[in-house]
Protein backbone atom coordinates (compact mmCIF):
# COMPACT_ATOMS: atom_id res chain seq x y z
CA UNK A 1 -6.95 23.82 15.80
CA UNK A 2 -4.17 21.41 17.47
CA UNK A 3 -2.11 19.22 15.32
CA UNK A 4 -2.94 15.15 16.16
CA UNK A 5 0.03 14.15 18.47
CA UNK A 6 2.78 13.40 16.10
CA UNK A 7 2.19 8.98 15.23
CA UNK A 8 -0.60 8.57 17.74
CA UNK A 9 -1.76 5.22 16.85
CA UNK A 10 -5.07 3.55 18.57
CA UNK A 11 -6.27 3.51 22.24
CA UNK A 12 -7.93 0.45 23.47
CA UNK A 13 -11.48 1.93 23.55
CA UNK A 14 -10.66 2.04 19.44
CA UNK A 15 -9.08 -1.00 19.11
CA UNK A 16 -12.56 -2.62 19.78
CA UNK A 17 -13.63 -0.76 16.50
CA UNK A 18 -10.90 -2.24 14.36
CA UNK A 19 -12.25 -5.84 15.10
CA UNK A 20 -14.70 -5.59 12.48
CA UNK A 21 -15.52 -3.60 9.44
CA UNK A 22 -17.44 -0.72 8.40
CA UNK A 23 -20.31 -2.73 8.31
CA UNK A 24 -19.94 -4.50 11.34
CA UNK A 25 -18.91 -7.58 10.46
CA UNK A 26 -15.87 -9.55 11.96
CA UNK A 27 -12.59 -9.43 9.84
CA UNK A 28 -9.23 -11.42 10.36
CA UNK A 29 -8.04 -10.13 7.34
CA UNK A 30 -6.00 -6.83 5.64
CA UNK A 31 -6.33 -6.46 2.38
CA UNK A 32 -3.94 -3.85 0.47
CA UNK A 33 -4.90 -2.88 -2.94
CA UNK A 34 -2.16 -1.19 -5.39
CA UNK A 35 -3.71 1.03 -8.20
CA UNK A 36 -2.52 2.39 -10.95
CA UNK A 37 -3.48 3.21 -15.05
CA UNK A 38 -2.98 -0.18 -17.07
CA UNK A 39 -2.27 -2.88 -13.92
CA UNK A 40 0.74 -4.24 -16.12
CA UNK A 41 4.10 -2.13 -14.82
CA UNK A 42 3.81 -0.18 -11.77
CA UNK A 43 0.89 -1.90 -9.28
CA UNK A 44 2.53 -5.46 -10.17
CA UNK A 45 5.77 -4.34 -9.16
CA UNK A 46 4.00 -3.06 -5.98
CA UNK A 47 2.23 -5.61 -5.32
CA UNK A 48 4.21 -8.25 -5.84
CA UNK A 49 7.45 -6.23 -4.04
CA UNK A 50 5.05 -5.89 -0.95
CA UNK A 51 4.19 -9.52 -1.00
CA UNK A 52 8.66 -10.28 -1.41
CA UNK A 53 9.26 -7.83 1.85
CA UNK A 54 6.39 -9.10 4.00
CA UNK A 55 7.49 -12.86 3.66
CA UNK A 56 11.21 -11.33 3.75
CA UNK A 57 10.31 -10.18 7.53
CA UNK A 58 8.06 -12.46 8.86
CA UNK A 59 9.18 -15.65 6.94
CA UNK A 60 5.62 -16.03 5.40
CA UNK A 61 2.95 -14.04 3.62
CA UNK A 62 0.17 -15.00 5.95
CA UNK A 63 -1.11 -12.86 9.10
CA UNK A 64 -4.36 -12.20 7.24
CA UNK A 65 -2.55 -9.82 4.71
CA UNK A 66 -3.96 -9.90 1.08
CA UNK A 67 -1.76 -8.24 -1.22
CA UNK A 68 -3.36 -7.15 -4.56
CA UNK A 69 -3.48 -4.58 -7.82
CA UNK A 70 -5.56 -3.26 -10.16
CA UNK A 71 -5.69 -0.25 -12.79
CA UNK A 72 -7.78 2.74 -13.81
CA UNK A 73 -7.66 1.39 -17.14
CA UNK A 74 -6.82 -1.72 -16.38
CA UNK A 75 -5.54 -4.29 -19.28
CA UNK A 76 -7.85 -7.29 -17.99
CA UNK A 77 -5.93 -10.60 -18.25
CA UNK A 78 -2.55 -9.10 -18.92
CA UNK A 79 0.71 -10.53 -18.52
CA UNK A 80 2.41 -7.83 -16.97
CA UNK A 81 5.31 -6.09 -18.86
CA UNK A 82 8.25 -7.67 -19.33
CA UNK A 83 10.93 -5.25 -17.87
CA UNK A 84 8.43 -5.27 -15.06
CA UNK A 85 9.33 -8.95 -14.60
CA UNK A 86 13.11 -8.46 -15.11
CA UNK A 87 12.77 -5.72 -12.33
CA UNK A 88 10.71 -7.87 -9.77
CA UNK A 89 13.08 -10.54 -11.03
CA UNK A 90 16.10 -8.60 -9.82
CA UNK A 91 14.90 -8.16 -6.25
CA UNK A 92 14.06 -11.58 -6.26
CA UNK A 93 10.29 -11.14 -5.84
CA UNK A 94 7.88 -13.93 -7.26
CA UNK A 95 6.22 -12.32 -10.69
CA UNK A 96 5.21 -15.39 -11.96
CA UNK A 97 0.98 -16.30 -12.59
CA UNK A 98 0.32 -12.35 -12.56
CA UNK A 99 -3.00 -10.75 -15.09
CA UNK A 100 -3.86 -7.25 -15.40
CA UNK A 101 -7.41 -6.45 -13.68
CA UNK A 102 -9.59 -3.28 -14.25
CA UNK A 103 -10.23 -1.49 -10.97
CA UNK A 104 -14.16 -2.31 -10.19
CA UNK A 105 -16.28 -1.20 -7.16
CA UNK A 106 -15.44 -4.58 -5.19
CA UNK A 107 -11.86 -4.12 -5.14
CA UNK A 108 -12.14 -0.58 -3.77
CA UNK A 109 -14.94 -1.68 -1.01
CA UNK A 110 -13.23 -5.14 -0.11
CA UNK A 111 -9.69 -2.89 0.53
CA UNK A 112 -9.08 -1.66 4.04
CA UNK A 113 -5.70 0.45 2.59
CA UNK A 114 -5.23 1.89 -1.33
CA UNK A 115 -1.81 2.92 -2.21
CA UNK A 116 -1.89 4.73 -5.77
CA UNK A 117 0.76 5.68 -8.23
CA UNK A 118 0.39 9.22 -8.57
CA UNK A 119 -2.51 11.62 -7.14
CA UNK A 120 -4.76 10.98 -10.31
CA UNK A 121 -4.87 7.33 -9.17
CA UNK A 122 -6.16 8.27 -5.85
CA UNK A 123 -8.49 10.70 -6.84
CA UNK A 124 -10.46 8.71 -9.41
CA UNK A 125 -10.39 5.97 -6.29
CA UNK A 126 -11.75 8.38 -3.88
CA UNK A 127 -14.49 9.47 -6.87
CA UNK A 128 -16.15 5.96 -6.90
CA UNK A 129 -17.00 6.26 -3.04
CA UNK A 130 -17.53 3.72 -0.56
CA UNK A 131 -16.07 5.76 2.23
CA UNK A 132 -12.16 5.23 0.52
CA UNK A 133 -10.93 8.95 1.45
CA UNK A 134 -9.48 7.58 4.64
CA UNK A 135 -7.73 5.04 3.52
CA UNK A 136 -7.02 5.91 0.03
CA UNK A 137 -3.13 7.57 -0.26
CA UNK A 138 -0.45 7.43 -2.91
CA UNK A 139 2.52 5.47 -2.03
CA UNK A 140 4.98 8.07 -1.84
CA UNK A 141 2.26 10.48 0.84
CA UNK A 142 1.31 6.92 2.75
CA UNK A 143 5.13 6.62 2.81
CA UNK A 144 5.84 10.33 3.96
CA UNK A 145 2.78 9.71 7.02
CA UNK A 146 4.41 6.14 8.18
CA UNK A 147 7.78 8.19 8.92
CA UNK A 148 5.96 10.46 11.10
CA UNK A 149 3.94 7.67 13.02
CA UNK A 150 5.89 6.22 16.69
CA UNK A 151 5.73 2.84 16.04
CA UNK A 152 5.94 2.21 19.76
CA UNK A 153 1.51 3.49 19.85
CA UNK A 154 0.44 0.48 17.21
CA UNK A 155 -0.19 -2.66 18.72
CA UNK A 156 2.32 -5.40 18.93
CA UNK A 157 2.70 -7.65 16.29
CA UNK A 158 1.65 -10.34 18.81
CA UNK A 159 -1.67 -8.79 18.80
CA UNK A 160 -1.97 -9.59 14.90
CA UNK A 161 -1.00 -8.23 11.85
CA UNK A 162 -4.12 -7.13 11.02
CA UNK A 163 -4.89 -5.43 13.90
CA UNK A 164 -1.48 -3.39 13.83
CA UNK A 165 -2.16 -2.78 9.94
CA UNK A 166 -5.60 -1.09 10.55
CA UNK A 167 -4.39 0.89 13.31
CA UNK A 168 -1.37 1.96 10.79
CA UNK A 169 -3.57 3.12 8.65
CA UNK A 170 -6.24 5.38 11.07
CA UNK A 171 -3.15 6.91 12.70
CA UNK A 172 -1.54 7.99 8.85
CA UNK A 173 -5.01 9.42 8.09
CA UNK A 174 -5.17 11.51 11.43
CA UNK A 175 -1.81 12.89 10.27
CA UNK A 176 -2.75 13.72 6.51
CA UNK A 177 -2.88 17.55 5.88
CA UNK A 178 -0.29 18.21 8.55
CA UNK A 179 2.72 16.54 6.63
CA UNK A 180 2.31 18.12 3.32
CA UNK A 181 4.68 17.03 0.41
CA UNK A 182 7.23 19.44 -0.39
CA UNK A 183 6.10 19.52 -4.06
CA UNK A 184 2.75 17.94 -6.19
CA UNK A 185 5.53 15.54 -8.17
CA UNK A 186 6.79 14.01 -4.75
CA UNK A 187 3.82 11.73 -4.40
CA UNK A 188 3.80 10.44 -7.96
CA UNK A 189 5.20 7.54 -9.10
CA UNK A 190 5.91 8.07 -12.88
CA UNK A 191 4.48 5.38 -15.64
CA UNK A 192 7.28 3.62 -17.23
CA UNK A 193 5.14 1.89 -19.93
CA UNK A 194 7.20 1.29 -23.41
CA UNK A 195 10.07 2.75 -21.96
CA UNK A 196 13.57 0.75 -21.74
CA UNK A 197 15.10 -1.32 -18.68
CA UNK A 198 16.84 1.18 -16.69
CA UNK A 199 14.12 3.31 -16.60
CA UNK A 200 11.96 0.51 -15.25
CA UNK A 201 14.99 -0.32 -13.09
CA UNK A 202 15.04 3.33 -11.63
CA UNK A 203 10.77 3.15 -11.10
CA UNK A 204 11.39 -0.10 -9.26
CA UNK A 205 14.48 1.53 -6.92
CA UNK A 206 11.54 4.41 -5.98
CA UNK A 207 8.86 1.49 -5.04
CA UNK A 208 11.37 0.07 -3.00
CA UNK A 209 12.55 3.05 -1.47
CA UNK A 210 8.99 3.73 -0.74
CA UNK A 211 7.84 0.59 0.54
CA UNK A 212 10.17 -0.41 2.80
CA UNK A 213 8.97 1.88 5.96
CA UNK A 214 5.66 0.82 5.08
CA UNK A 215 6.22 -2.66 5.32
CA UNK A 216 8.28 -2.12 8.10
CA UNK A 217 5.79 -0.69 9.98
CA UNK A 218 3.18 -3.14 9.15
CA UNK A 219 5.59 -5.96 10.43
CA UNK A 220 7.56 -4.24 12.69
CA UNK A 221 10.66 -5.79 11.61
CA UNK A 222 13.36 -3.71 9.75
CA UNK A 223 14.84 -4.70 6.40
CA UNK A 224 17.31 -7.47 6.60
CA UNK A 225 21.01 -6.06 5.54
């Protein structure tokens, strides 16, 4: 068995392919869905993070990108916690008109990428079906992938953000079980519910750490300094 060539991305026969979805159907949007237990610390810093960097590259949150959370056990109609706010606050991202959502069936067939908290997140997703094993990762292992992927074989951002996103995506799932974590605990993202600031503070530096290849991949814009 060969190893996929190291951050092969899409050829044109298979860009075709990403035009529409599973089904068939045309799609000008990219929906990312952030999952973990009780939707009220880490997916709404995720989310909401993801949402900050995107409009921090491109200006705008638009491109057809739908940015959105939900949990396992999901505290429907939450406010999400409040050291989560002070956190998102502090990277001046938007937490403002946020509510806790249990994770349903829809949300996990509508999403074309699911980035979990820890590998129990991504397992339960990958339990309920709809086809979500090759595009269900945690973070931290989608993060790992993205490193490994030449952003010079995904489409131009000219060509859409979409279409770069799915191709993103189908190239980080041709790499999984080649770029193993070097331990189980690297891909988790610990829960900070009830605990105090910094330790919220210190969960929010690992999102970002994490998210920022991904998003820069997606946009193809590096972080502003």
């Amino acid at each position: 068995m060969t190893a996929p060539a190291a951050g092969r991305g899409i050829g044109i026969g298979e860009r075709l392919a990403e035009e529409t979805t599973t089904f068939g159907f045309p799609r000008d949007t990219f929906r990312i869905l952030h999952v973990s237990t009780g939707n009220v610390c880490r997916s709404p810093i995720t989310e909401r993070l993801t949402r900050h960097f995107v409009a921090e590259r491109l200006g705008v949150l638009g491109g057809g990108l739908i940015v959105e959370s939900a949990g396992t056990w999901g505290h429907e109609g939450a406010p999400m916690e409040a050291n989560a706010e002070t956190v998102l606050a502090e990277f001046g991202a938007d937490a403002s008109g946020f509510m806790g959502r249990e994770l349903l069936d829809e949300h996990v067939i509508r999403a074309d990428l699911v980035l979990t908290a820890t590998r129990d997140h991504r397992a339960q997703v990958i339990s309920m079906g709809h086809s979500a094993g090759l595009r269900t990762f945690t973070l931290k292992e989608f993060t790992r992938l993205v490193r490994a992927i030449d952003p010079a074989t995904l489409p131009p951002l000219e060509e859409g953000l979409v279409m770069r996103a799915r191709a993103l995506v189908r190239a980080a799932a041709a790499l999984r079980g080649w770029l193993l974590a070097p331990t189980a605990e690297a891909d988790e993202v610990y829960d900070p519910y009830g605990a105090p600031l910094p330790f919220f503070r210190s969960i929010g530096d690992e999102i970002r750490d994490a998210l920022d290849p991904v998003v820069t991949a997606l946009t193809g814009v590096p972080a502003r300094m």
